[in-house]
C-alpha atoms as a PDB file:
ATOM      1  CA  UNK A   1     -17.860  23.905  -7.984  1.00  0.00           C
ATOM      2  CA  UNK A   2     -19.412  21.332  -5.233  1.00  0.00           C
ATOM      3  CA  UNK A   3     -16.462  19.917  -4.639  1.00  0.00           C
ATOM      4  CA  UNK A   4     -15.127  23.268  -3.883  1.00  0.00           C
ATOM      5  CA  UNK A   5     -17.755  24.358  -1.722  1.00  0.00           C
ATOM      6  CA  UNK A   6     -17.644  21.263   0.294  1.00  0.00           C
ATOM      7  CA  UNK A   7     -13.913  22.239   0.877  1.00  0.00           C
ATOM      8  CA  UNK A   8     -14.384  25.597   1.875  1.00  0.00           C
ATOM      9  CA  UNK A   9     -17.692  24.377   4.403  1.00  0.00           C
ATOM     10  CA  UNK A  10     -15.355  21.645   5.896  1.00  0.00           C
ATOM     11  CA  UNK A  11     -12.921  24.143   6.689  1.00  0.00           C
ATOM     12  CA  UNK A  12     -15.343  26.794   8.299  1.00  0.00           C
ATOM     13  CA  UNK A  13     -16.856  24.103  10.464  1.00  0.00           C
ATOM     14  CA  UNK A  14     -13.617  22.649  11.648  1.00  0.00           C
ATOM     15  CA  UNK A  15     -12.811  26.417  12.336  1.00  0.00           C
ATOM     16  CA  UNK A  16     -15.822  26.594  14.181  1.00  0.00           C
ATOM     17  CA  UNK A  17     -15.039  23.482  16.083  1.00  0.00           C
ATOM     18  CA  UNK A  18     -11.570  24.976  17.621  1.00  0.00           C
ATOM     19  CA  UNK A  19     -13.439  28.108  18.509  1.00  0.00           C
ATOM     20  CA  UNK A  20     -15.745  26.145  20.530  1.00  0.00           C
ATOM     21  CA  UNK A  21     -13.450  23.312  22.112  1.00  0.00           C
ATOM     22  CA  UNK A  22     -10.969  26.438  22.831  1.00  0.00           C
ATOM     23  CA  UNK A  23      -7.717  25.536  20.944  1.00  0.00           C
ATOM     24  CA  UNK A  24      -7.529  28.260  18.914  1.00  0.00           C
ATOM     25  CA  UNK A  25      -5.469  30.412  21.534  1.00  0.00           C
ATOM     26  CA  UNK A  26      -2.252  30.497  18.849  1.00  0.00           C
ATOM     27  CA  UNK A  27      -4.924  30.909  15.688  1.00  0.00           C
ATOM     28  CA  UNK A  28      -6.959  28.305  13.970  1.00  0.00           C
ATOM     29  CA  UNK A  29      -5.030  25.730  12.734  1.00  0.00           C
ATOM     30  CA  UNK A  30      -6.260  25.058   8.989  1.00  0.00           C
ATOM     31  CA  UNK A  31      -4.950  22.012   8.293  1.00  0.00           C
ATOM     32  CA  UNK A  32      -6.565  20.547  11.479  1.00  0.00           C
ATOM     33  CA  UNK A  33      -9.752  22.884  10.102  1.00  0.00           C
ATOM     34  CA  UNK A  34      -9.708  21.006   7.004  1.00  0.00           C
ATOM     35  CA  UNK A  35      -9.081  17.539   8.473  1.00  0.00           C
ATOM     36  CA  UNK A  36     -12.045  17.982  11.481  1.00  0.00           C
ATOM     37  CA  UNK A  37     -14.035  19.348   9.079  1.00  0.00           C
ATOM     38  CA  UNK A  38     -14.151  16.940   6.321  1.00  0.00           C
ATOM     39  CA  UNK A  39     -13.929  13.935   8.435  1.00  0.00           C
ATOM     40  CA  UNK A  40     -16.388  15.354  11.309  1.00  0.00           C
ATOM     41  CA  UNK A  41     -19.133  15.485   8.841  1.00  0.00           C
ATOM     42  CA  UNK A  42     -19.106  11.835   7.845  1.00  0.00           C
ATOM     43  CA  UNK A  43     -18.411  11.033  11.703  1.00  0.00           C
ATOM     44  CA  UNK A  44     -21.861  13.295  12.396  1.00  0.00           C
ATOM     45  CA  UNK A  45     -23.209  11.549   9.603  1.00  0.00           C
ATOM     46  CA  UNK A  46     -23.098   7.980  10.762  1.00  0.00           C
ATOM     47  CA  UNK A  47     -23.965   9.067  14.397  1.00  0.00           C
ATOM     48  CA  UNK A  48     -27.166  10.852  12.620  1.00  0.00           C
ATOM     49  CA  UNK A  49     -27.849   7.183  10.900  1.00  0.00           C
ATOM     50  CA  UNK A  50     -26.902   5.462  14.030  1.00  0.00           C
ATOM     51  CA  UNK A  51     -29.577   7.876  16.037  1.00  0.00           C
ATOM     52  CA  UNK A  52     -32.088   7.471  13.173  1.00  0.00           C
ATOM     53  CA  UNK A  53     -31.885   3.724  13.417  1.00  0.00           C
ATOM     54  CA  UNK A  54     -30.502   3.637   9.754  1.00  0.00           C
ATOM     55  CA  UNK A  55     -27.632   1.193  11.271  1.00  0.00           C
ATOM     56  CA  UNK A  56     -23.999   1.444   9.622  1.00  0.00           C
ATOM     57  CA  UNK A  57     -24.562   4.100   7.004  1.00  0.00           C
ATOM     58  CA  UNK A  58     -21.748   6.207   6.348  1.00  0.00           C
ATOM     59  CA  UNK A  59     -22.894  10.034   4.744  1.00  0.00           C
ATOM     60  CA  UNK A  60     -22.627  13.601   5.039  1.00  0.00           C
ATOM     61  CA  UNK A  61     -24.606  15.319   7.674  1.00  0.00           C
ATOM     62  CA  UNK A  62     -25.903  18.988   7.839  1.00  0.00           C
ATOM     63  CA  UNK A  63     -24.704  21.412   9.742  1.00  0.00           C
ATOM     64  CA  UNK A  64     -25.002  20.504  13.407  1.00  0.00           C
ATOM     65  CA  UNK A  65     -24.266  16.865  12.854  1.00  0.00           C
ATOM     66  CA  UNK A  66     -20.921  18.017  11.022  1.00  0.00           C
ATOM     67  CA  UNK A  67     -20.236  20.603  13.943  1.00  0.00           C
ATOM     68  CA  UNK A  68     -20.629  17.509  16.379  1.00  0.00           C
ATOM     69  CA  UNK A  69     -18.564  15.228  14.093  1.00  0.00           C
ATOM     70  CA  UNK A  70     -15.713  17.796  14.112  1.00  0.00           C
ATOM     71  CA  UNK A  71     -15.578  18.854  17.574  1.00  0.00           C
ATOM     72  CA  UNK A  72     -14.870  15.224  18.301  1.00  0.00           C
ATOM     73  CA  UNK A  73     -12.191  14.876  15.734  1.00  0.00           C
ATOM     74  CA  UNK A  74     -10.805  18.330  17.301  1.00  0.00           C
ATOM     75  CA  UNK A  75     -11.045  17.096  20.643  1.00  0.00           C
ATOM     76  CA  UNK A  76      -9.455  13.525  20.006  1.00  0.00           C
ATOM     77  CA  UNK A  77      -6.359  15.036  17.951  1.00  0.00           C
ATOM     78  CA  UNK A  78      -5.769  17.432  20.622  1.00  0.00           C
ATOM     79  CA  UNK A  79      -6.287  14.788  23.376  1.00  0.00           C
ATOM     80  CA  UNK A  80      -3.416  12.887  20.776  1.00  0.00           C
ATOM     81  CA  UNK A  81      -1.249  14.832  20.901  1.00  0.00           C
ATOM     82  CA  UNK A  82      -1.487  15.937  24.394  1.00  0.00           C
ATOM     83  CA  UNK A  83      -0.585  12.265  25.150  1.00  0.00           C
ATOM     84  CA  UNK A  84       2.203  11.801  22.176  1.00  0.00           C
ATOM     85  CA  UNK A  85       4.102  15.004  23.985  1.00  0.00           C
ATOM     86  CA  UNK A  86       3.800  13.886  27.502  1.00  0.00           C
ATOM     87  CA  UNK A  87       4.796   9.980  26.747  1.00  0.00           C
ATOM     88  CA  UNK A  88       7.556  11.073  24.227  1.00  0.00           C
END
């Protein structure tokens, strides 16, 4: 049932992530919503550690730290792929 439920909060905060970097124009994209969300929180998660002096520790982060971590990852894939169209 965690397991679960950390599924289901990665993919409402990588939701929440397109809403506020603007891609979601066409929708929310869930697989991106998954991926942002589940990767953003260990991303906000080591920049929490990093911030709290912790060093090089990789773990989940609450809420805002996972919102942070996944508008990054949104931001990066879309920057990507921006770059993969125009070059290819």
């Amino acid at each position: 049932m965690l397991i679960i439920g950390i599924l289901v909060f990665g993919m409402l905060i990588g939701a929440a992530a397109q809403l506020v970097v603007g891609k979601s124009n066409a929708g929310i994209d869930w697989g991106l919503a998954f991926a942002a969300g589940v990767i953003g929180s260990f991303i906000g998660g080591l920049l929490v550690s990093l911030i709290a002096g912790d060093g090089l520790a990789f773990r989940p982060s609450g809420i805002i730290g996972s919102l942070v971590g996944a508008i990054i990852v949104t931001t990066g894939w879309s920057w990507w792929r921006r770059r993969a169209s125009v070059n290819g």
